[in-house]
Protein backbone atom coordinates (compact mmCIF):
# COMPACT_ATOMS: atom_id res chain seq x y z
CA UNK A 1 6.52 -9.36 -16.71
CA UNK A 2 4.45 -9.67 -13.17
CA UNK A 3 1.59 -7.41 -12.69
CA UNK A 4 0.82 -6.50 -9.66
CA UNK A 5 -2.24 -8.43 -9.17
CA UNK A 6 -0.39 -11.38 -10.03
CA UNK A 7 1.96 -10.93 -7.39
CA UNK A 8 -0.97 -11.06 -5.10
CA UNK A 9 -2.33 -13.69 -6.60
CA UNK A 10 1.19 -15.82 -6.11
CA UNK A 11 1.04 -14.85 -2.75
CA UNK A 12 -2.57 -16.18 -1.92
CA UNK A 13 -0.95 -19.10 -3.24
CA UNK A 14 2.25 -19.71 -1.46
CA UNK A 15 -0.12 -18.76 1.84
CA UNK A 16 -3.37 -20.86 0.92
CA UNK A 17 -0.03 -23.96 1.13
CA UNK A 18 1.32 -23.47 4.60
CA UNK A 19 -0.55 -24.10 7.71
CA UNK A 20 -1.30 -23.01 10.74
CA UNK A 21 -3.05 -20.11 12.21
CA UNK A 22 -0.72 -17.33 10.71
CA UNK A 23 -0.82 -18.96 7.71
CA UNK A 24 -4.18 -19.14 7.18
CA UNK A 25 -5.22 -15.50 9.04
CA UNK A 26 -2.42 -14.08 6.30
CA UNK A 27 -4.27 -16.08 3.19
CA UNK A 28 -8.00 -14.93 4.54
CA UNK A 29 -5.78 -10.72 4.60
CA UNK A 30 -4.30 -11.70 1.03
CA UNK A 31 -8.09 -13.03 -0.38
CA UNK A 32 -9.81 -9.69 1.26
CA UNK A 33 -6.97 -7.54 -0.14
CA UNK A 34 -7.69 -9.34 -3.50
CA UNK A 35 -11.41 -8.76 -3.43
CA UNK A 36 -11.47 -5.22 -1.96
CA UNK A 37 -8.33 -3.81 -4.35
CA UNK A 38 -7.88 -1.48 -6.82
CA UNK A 39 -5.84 -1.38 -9.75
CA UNK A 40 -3.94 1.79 -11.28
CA UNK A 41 -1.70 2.34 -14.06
CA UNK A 42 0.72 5.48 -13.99
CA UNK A 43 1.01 8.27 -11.57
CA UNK A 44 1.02 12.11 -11.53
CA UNK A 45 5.04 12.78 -11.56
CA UNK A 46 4.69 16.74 -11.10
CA UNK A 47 1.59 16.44 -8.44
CA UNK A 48 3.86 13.62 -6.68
CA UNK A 49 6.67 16.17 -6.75
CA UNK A 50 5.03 19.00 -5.68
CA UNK A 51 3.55 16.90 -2.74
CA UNK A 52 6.69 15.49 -1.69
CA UNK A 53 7.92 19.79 -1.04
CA UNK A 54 5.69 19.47 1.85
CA UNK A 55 8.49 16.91 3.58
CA UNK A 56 10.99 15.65 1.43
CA UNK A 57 10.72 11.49 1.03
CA UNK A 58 13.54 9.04 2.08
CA UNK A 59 14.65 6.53 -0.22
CA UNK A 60 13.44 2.85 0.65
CA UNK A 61 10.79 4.52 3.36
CA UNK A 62 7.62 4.45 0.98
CA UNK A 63 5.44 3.37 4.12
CA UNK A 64 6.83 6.60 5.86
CA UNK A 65 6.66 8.76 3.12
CA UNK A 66 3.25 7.88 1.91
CA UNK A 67 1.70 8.56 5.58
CA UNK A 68 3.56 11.45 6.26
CA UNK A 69 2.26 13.12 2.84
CA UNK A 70 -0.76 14.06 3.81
CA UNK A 71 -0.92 17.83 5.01
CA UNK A 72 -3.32 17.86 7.94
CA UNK A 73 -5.57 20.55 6.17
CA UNK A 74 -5.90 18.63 2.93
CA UNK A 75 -8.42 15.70 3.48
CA UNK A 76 -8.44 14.60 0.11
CA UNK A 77 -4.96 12.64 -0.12
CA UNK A 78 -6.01 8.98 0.33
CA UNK A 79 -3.44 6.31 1.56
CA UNK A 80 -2.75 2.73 -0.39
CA UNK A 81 -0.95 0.25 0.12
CA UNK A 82 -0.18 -3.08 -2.23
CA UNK A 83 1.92 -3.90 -4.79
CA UNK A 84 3.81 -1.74 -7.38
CA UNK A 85 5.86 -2.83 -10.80
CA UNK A 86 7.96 -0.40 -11.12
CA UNK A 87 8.90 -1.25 -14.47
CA UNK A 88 11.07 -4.22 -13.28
CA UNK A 89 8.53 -6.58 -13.97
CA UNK A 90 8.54 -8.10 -10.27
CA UNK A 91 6.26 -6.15 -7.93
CA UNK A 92 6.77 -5.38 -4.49
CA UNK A 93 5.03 -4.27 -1.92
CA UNK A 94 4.99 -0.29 -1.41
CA UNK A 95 2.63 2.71 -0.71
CA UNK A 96 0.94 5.48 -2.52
CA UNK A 97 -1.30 8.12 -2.29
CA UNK A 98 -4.78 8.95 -3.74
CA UNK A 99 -6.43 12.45 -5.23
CA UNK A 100 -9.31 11.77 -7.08
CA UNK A 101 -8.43 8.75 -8.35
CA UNK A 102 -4.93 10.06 -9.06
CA UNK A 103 -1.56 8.35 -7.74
CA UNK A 104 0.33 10.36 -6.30
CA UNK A 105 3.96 8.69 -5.99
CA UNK A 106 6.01 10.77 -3.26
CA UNK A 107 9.02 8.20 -3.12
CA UNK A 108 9.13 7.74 -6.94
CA UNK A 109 9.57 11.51 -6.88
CA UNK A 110 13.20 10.82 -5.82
CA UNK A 111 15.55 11.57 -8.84
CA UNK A 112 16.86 8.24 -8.76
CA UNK A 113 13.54 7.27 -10.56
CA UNK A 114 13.58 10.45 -12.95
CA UNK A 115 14.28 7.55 -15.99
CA UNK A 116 11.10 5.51 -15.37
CA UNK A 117 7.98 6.12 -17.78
CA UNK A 118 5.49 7.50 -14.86
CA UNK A 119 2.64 6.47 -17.25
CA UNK A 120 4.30 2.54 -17.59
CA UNK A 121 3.94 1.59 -13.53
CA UNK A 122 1.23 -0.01 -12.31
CA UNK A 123 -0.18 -0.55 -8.57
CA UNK A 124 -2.94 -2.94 -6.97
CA UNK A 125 -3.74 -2.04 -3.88
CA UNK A 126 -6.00 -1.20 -1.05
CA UNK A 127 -7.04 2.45 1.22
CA UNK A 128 -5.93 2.16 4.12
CA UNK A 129 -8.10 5.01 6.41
CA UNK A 130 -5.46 7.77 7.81
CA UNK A 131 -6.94 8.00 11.04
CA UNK A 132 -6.70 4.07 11.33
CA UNK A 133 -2.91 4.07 10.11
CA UNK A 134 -1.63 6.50 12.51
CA UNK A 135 -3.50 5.07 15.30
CA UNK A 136 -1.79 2.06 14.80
CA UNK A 137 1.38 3.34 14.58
CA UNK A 138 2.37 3.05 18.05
CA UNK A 139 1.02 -0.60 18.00
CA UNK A 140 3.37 -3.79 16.77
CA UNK A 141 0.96 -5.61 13.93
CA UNK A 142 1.84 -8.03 11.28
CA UNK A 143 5.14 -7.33 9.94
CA UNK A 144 5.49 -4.28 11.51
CA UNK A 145 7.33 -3.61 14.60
CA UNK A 146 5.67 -0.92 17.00
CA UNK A 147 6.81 2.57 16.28
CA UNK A 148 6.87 2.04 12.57
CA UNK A 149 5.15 3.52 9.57
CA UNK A 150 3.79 0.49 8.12
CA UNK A 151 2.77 -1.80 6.35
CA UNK A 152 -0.49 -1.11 7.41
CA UNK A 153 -2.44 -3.00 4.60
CA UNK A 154 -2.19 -6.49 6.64
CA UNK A 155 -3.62 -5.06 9.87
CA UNK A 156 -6.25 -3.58 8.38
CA UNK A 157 -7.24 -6.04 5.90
CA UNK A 158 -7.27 -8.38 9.16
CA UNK A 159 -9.52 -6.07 10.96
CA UNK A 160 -12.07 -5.90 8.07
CA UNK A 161 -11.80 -9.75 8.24
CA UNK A 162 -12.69 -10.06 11.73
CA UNK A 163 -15.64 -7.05 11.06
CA UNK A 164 -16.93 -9.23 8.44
CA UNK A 165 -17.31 -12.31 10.22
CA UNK A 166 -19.20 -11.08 12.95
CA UNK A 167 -21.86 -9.13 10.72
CA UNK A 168 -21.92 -13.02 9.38
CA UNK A 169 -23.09 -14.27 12.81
């Protein structure tokens, strides 16, 4: 069994091999997303459910599902992105939200999931700022066509990259 963080960590591996200048701009995202992320075990099953009344989620759309979660009047609902076991043992990349330090799963609301222990998944990941994501949604970025709901986490960890480097100068 693969935790999460060890997926990442695989990755930064396979990426830290290849060359080029996408190669190594995707190993310096994978490294920030390393050192910036955030580990979580479980998530609220009844709080993801009664989140995901406020637009019901699409199966395989956890990018679209996460960002669309948020009800405009409720600040609080942070959005992540990363990697998630879902009790498979082999995590994948996906999206969550965020309550006070909550995860709050709208996709693995879906019935299909109804057998998994809530309590047994675990995520790494980063926030991605709202505000950010949706700005960029019109935008092609890395991996992401324009028009598309994510993944966000590349972009962003990218721009926090390039932020960091010139506070360095």
């Amino acid at each position: 069994m693969m935790k999460p963080v060890e997926m990442l960590d695989f990755e930064i591996q396979i990426a830290e091999k290849n060359s080029g200048e996408y190669a190594d701009v995707h190993a310096d995202c994978l490294r920030w997303v390393r050192e910036n992320g955030q580990e979580f075990t479980g998530f609220d099953r009844a709080g993801s459910a009664k989140l995901a009344e406020f637009r019901t989620p699409e199966e395989k759309a956890c990018y679209h599902n996460t960002l669309l979660a948020r009800d405009y009047r409720d600040q609080s609902l942070l959005y992540y992105e990363g990697w998630c076991d879902f009790g498979i043992g082999l995590p994948m990349h996906h999206a969550w939200n965020v309550r006070d330090g909550v995860v709050l799963d709208v996709t693995l609301s879906l019935p299909f999931w109804d057998d998994k222990d809530a309590s047994a998944i675990s995520y790494f990941g980063v926030e991605v700022p709202y505000d950010w994501a949706w700005e960029q949604v019109p935008k092609a970025g890395m991996g992401r066509d324009a028009m598309t709901s994510g993944p966000f986490m590349f972009d962003w960890a990218h721009s926090q990259c390039q932020q960091d480097s010139v506070v360095a100068e």
